[in-house]
C-alpha atoms as a PDB file:
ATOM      1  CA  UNK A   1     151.984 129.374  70.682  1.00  0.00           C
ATOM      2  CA  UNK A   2     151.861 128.037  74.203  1.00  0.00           C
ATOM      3  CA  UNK A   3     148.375 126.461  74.763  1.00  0.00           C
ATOM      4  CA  UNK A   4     146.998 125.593  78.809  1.00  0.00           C
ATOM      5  CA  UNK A   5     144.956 122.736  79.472  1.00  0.00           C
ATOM      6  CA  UNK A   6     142.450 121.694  82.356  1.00  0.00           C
ATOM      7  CA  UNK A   7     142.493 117.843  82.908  1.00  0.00           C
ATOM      8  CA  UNK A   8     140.104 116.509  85.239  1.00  0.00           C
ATOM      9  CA  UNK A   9     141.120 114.618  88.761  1.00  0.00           C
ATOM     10  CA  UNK A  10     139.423 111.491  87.005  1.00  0.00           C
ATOM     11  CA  UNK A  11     141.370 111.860  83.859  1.00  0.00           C
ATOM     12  CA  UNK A  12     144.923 112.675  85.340  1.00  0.00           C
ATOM     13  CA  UNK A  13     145.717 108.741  85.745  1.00  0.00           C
ATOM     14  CA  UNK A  14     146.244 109.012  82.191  1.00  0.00           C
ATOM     15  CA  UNK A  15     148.883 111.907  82.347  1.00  0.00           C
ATOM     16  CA  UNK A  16     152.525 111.674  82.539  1.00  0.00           C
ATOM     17  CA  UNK A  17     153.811 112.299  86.329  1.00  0.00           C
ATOM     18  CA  UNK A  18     154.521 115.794  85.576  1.00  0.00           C
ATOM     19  CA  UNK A  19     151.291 116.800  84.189  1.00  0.00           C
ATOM     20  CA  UNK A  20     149.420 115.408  87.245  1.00  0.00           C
ATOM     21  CA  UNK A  21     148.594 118.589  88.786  1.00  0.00           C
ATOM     22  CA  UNK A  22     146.047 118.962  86.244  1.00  0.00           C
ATOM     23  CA  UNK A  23     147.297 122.309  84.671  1.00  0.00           C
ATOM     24  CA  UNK A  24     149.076 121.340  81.271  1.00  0.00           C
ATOM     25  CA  UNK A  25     150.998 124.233  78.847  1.00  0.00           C
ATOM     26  CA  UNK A  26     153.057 122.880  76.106  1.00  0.00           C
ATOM     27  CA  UNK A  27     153.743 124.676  72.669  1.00  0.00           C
ATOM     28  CA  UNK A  28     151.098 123.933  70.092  1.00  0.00           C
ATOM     29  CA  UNK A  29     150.970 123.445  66.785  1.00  0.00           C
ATOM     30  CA  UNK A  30     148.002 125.403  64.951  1.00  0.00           C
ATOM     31  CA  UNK A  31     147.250 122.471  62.490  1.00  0.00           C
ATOM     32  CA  UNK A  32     146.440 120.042  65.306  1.00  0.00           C
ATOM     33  CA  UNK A  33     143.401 119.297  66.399  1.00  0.00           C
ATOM     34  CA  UNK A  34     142.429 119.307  69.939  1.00  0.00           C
ATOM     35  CA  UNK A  35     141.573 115.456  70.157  1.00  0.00           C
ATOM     36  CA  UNK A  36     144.658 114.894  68.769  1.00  0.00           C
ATOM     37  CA  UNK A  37     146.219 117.137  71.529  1.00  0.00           C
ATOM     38  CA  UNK A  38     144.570 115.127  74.278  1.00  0.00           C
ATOM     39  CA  UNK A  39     145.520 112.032  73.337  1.00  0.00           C
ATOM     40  CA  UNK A  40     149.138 113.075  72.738  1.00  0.00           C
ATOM     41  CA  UNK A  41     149.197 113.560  76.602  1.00  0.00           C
ATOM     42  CA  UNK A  42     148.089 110.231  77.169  1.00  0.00           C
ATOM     43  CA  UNK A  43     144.357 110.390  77.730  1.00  0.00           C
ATOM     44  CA  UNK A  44     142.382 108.305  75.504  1.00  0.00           C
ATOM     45  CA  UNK A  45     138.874 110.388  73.876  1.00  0.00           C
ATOM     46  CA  UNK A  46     137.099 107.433  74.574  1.00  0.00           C
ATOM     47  CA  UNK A  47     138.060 108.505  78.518  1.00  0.00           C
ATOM     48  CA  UNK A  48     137.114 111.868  77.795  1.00  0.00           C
ATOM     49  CA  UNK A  49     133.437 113.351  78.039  1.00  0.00           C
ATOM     50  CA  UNK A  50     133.136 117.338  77.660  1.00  0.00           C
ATOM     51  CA  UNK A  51     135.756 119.435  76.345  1.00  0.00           C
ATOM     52  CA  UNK A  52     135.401 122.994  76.422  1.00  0.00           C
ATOM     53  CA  UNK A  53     137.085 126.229  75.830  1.00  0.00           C
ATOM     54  CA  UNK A  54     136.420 128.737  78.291  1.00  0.00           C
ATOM     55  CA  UNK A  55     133.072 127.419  79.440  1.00  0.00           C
ATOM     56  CA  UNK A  56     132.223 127.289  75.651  1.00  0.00           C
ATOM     57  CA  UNK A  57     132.022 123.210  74.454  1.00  0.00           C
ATOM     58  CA  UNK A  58     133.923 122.284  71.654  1.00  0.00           C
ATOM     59  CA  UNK A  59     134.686 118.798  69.866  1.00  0.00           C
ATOM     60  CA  UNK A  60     137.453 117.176  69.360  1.00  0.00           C
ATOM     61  CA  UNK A  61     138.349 118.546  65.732  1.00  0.00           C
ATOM     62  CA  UNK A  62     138.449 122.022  66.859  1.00  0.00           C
ATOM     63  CA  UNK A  63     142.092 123.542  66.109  1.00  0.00           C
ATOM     64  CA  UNK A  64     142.770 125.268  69.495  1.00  0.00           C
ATOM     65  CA  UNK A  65     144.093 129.508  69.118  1.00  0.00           C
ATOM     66  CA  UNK A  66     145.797 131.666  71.091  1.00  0.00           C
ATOM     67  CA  UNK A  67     144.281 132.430  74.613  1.00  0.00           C
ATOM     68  CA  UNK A  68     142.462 129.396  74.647  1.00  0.00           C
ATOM     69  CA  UNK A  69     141.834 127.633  77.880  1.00  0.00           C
ATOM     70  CA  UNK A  70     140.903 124.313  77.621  1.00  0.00           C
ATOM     71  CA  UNK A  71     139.324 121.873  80.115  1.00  0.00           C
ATOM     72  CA  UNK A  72     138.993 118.025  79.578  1.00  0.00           C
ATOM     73  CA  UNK A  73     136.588 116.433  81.462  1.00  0.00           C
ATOM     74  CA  UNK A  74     135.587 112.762  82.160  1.00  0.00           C
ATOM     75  CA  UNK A  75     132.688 111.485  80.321  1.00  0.00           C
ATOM     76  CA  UNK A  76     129.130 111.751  83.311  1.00  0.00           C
ATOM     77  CA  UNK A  77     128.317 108.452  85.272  1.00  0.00           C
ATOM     78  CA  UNK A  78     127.004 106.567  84.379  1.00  0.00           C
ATOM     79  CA  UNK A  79     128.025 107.054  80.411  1.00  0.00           C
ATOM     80  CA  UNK A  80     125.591 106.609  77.850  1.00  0.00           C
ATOM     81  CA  UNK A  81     126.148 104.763  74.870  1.00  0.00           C
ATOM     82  CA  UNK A  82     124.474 104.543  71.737  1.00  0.00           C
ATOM     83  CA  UNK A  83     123.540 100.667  72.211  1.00  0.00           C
ATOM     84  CA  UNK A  84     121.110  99.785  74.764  1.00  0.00           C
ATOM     85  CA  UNK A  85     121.979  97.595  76.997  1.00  0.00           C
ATOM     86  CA  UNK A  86     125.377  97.416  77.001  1.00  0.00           C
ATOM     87  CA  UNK A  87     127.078  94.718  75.548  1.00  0.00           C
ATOM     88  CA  UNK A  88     131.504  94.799  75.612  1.00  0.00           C
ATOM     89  CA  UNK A  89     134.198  92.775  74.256  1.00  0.00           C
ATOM     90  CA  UNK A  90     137.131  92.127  76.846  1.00  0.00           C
ATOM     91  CA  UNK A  91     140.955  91.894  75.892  1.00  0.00           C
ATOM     92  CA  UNK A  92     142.840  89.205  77.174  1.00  0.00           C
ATOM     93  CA  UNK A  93     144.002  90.294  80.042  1.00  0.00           C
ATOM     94  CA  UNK A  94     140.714  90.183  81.551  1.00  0.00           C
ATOM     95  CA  UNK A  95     139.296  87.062  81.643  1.00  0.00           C
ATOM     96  CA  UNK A  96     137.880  87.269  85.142  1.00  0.00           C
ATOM     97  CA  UNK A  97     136.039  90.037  84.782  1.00  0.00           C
ATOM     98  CA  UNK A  98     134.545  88.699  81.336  1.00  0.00           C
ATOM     99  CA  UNK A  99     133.049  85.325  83.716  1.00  0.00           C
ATOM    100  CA  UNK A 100     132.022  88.048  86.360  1.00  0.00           C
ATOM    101  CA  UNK A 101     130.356  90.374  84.212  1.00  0.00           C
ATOM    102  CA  UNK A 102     128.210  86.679  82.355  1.00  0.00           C
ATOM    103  CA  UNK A 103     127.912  85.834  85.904  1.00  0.00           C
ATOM    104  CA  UNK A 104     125.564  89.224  86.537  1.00  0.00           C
ATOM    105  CA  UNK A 105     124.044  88.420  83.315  1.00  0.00           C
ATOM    106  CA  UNK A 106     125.720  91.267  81.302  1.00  0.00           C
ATOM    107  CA  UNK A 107     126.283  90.564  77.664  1.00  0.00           C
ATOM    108  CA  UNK A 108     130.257  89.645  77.203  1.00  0.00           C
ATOM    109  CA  UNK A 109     131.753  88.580  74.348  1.00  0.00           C
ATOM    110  CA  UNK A 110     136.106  86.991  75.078  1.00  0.00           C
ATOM    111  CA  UNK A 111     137.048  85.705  71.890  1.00  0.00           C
ATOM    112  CA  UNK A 112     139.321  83.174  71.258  1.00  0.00           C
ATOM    113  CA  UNK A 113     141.239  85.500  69.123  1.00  0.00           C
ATOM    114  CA  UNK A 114     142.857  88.378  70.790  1.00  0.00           C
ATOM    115  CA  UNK A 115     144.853  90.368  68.028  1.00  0.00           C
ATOM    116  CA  UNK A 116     143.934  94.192  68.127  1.00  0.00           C
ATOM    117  CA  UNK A 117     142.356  94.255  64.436  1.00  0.00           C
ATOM    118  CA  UNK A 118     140.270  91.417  65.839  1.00  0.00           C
ATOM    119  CA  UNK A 119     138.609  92.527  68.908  1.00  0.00           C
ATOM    120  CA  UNK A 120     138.324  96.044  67.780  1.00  0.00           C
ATOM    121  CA  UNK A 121     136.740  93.953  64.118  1.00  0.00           C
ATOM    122  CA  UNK A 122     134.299  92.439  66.578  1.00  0.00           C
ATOM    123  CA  UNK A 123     133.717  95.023  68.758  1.00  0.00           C
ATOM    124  CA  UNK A 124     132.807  97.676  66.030  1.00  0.00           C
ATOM    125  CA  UNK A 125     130.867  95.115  64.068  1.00  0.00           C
ATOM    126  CA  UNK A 126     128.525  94.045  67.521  1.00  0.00           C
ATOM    127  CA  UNK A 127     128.475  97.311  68.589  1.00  0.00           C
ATOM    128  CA  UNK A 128     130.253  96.467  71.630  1.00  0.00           C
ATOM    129  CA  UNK A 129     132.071  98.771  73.989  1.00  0.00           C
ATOM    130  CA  UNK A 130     136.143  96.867  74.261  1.00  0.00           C
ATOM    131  CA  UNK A 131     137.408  96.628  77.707  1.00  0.00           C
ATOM    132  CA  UNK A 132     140.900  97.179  77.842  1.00  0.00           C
ATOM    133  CA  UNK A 133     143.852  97.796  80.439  1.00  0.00           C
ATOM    134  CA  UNK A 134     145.989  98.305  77.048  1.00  0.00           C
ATOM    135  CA  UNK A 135     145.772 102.115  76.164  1.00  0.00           C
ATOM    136  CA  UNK A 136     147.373 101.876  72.516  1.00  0.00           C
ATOM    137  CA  UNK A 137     143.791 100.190  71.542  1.00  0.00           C
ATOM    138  CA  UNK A 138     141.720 102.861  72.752  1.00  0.00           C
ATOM    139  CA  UNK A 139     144.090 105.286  70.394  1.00  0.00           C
ATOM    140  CA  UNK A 140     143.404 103.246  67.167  1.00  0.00           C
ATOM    141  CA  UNK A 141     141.032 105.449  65.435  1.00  0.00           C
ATOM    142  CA  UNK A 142     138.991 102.750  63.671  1.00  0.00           C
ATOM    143  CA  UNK A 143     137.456 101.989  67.401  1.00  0.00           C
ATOM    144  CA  UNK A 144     133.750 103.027  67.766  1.00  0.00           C
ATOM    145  CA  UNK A 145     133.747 101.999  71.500  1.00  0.00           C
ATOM    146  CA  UNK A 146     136.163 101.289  74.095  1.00  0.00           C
ATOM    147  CA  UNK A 147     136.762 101.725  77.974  1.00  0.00           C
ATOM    148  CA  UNK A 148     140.007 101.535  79.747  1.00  0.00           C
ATOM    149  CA  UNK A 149     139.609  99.500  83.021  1.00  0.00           C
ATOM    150  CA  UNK A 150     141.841 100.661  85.660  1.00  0.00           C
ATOM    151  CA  UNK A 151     141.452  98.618  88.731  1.00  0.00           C
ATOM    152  CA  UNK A 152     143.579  95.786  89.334  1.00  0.00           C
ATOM    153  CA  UNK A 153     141.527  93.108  91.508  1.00  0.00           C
ATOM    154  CA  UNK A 154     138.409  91.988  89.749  1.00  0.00           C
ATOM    155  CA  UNK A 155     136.312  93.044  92.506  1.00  0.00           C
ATOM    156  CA  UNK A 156     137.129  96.508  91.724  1.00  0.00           C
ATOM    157  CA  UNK A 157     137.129  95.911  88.181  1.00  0.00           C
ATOM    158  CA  UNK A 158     133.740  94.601  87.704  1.00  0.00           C
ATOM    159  CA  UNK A 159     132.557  97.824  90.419  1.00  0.00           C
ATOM    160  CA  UNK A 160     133.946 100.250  88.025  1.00  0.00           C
ATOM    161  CA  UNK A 161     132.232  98.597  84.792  1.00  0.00           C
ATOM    162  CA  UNK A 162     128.962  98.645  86.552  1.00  0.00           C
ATOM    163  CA  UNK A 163     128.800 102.290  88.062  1.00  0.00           C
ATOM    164  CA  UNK A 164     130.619 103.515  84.591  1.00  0.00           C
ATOM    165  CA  UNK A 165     127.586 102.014  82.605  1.00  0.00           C
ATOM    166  CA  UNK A 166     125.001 100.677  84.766  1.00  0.00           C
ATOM    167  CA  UNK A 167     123.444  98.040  82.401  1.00  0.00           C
ATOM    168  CA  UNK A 168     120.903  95.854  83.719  1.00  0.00           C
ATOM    169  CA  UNK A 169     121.764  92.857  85.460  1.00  0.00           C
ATOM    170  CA  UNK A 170     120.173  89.169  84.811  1.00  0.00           C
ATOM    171  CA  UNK A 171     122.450  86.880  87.506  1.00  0.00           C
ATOM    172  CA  UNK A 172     122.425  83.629  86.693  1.00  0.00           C
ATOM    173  CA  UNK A 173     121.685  83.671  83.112  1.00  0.00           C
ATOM    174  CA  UNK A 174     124.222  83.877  81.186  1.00  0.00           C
ATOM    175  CA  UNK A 175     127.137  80.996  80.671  1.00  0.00           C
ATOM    176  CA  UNK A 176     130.095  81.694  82.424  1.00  0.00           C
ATOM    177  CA  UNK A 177     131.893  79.581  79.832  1.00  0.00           C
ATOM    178  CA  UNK A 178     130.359  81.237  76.534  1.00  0.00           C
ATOM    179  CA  UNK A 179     128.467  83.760  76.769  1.00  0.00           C
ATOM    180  CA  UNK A 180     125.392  81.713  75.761  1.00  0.00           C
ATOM    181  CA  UNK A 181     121.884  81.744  77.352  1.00  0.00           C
ATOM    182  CA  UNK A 182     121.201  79.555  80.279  1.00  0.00           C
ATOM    183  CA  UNK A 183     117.718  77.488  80.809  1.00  0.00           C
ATOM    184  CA  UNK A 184     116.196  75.552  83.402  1.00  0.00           C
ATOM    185  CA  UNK A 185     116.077  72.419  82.586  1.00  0.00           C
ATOM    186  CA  UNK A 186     114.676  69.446  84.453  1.00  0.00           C
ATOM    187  CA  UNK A 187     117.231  67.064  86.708  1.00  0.00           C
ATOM    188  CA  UNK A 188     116.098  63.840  84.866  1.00  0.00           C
ATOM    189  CA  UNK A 189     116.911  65.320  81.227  1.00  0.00           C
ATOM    190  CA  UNK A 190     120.506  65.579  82.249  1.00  0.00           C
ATOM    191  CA  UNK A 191     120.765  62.951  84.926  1.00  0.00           C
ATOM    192  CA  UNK A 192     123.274  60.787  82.519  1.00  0.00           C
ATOM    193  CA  UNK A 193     125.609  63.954  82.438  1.00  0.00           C
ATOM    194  CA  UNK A 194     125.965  64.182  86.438  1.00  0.00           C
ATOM    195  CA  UNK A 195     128.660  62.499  88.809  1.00  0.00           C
ATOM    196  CA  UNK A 196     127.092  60.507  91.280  1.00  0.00           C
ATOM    197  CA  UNK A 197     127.674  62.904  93.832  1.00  0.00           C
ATOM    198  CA  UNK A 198     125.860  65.737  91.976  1.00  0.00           C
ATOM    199  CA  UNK A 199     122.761  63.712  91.552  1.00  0.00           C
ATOM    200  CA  UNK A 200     122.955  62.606  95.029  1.00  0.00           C
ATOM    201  CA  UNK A 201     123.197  66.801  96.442  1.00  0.00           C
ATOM    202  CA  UNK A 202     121.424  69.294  93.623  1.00  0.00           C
ATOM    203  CA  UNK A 203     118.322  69.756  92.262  1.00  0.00           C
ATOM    204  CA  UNK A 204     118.490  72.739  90.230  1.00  0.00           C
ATOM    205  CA  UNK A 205     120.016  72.580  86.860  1.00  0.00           C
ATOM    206  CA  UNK A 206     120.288  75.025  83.703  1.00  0.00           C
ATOM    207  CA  UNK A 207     122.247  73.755  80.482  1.00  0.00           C
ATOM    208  CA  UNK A 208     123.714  76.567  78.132  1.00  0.00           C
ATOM    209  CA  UNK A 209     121.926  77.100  74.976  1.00  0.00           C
ATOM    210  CA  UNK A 210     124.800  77.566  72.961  1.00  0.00           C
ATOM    211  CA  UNK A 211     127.603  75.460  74.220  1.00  0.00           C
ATOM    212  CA  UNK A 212     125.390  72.791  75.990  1.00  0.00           C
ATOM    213  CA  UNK A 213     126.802  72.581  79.280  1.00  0.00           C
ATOM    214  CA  UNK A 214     125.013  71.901  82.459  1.00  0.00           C
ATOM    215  CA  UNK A 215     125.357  73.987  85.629  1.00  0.00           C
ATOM    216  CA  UNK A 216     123.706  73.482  89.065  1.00  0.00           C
ATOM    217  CA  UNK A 217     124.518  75.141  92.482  1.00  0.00           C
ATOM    218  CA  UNK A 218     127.681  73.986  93.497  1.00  0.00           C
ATOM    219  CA  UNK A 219     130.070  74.450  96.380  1.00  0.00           C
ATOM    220  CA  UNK A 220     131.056  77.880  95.043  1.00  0.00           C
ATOM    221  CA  UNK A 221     127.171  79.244  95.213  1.00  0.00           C
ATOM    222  CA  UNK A 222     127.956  80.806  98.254  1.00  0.00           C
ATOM    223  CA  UNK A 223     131.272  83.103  97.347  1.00  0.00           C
ATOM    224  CA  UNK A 224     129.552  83.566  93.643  1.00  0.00           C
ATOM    225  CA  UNK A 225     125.986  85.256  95.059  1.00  0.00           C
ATOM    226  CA  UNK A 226     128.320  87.500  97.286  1.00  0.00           C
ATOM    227  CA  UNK A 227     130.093  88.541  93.815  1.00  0.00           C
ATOM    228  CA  UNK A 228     125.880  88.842  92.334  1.00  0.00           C
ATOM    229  CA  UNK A 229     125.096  90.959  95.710  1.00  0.00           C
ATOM    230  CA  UNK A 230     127.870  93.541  95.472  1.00  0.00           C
ATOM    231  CA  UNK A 231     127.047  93.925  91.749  1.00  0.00           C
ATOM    232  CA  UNK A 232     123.844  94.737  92.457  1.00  0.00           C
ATOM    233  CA  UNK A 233     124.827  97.414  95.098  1.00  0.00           C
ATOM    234  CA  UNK A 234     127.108  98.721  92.779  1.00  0.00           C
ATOM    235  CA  UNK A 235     124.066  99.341  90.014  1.00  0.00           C
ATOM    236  CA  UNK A 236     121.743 100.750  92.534  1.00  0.00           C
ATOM    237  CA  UNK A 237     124.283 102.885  94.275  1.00  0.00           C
END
């Protein structure tokens, strides 16, 4: 039995280069389900959002029959999740984004450990959504929550995060180091921590809660509130 698919422009990244028109037949076996189907093309479920046979939705263990015309769609922006706010777990190959996304305040957990039965361990456990660019991790089963990040730069990295979930930004609250809460605290409390420069040009100081360090305004203030400004066009837009 010869089944046809519908794949979404959003979703047809995922495809192999002849499947990128977005019409897909291939023989079918009647046993399989149509999640498994999906993903055999390449398209993670955790990428997907309706699927739906003839207009009619369906889930991902329904076993596809003849005349069936399926369409795969992307999930709707921004996605919702069954945590609120959003709080992710990032692989290793985006480390940037993890110190972009704590610089906007968002919740963001890079461990030191980055096997896959780790972060997907951590991210199931913390109900976290996991941040990949590494496909085979959003196909492990065991994963509650995951997101493939396409873009490259981690401008357009931490753009797509933001408009795919909107969470609610704090800037300038989180460690960019840990992860850990940041507090004002006064400039004499840590004045035996600063280089004499530093005492001689801030004011303003916060000290992590968790790991203890100190951070003040320094000569990258300017370039990092540009970074906080485009994040928060990217929520409101």
């Amino acid at each position: 039995m010869t089944l046809t698919l519908r794949v979404a422009e959003e979703l047809r990244f995922f495809l192999a280069p002849r499947h990128r028109g977005g019409v897909v037949r291939l023989d079918h076996d009647d046993s399989a389900s149509l999640g498994h189907i999906v993903q055999s093309l390449g398209v993670p479920l955790t990428e997907v959002g309706a699927l739906a046979n003839r207009g009619r939705e369906v889930s991902a263990d329904y076993r596809p029959r003849a005349g069936d015309l399926i369409e795969v769609g992307p999930p709707p922006l921004p996605q919702a999740l069954p945590v609120w706010p959003p709080r992710f777990v990032l692989d290793v190959h985006l480390g940037t984004l993890a110190r972009r996304l704590r610089l906007v305040g968002v919740d963001t957990a890079y461990p030191d450990e980055f096997d896959d039965d780790t972060l997907i361990d951590r991210a199931n456990a913390e109900q976290r959504v996991l941040l990949t660019r590494d496909r085979g991790l959003l196909f492990r089963r065991c994963l509650r929550l995951g997101a493939h990040v396409r873009a490259d730069a981690p401008d357009a990295q931490l753009t797509e995060v933001l408009e795919r979930f909107n969470p609610p930004l704090r800037p300038w609250t989180r460690c960019l180091a840990c992860n850990g809460q940041l507090n004002g605290v006064a400039k004499a409390d840590v004045t035996d921590e600063l280089m004499a420069g530093t005492r001689a040009t801030y004011d303003t100081f916060s000290r992590c809660a968790s790991c203890g360090r100190v951070f003040w305004p320094g000569a990258h203030h300017h370039r990092l509130r540009r970074i906080v400004e485009r994040a928060r066009r990217a929520v409101a837009g």
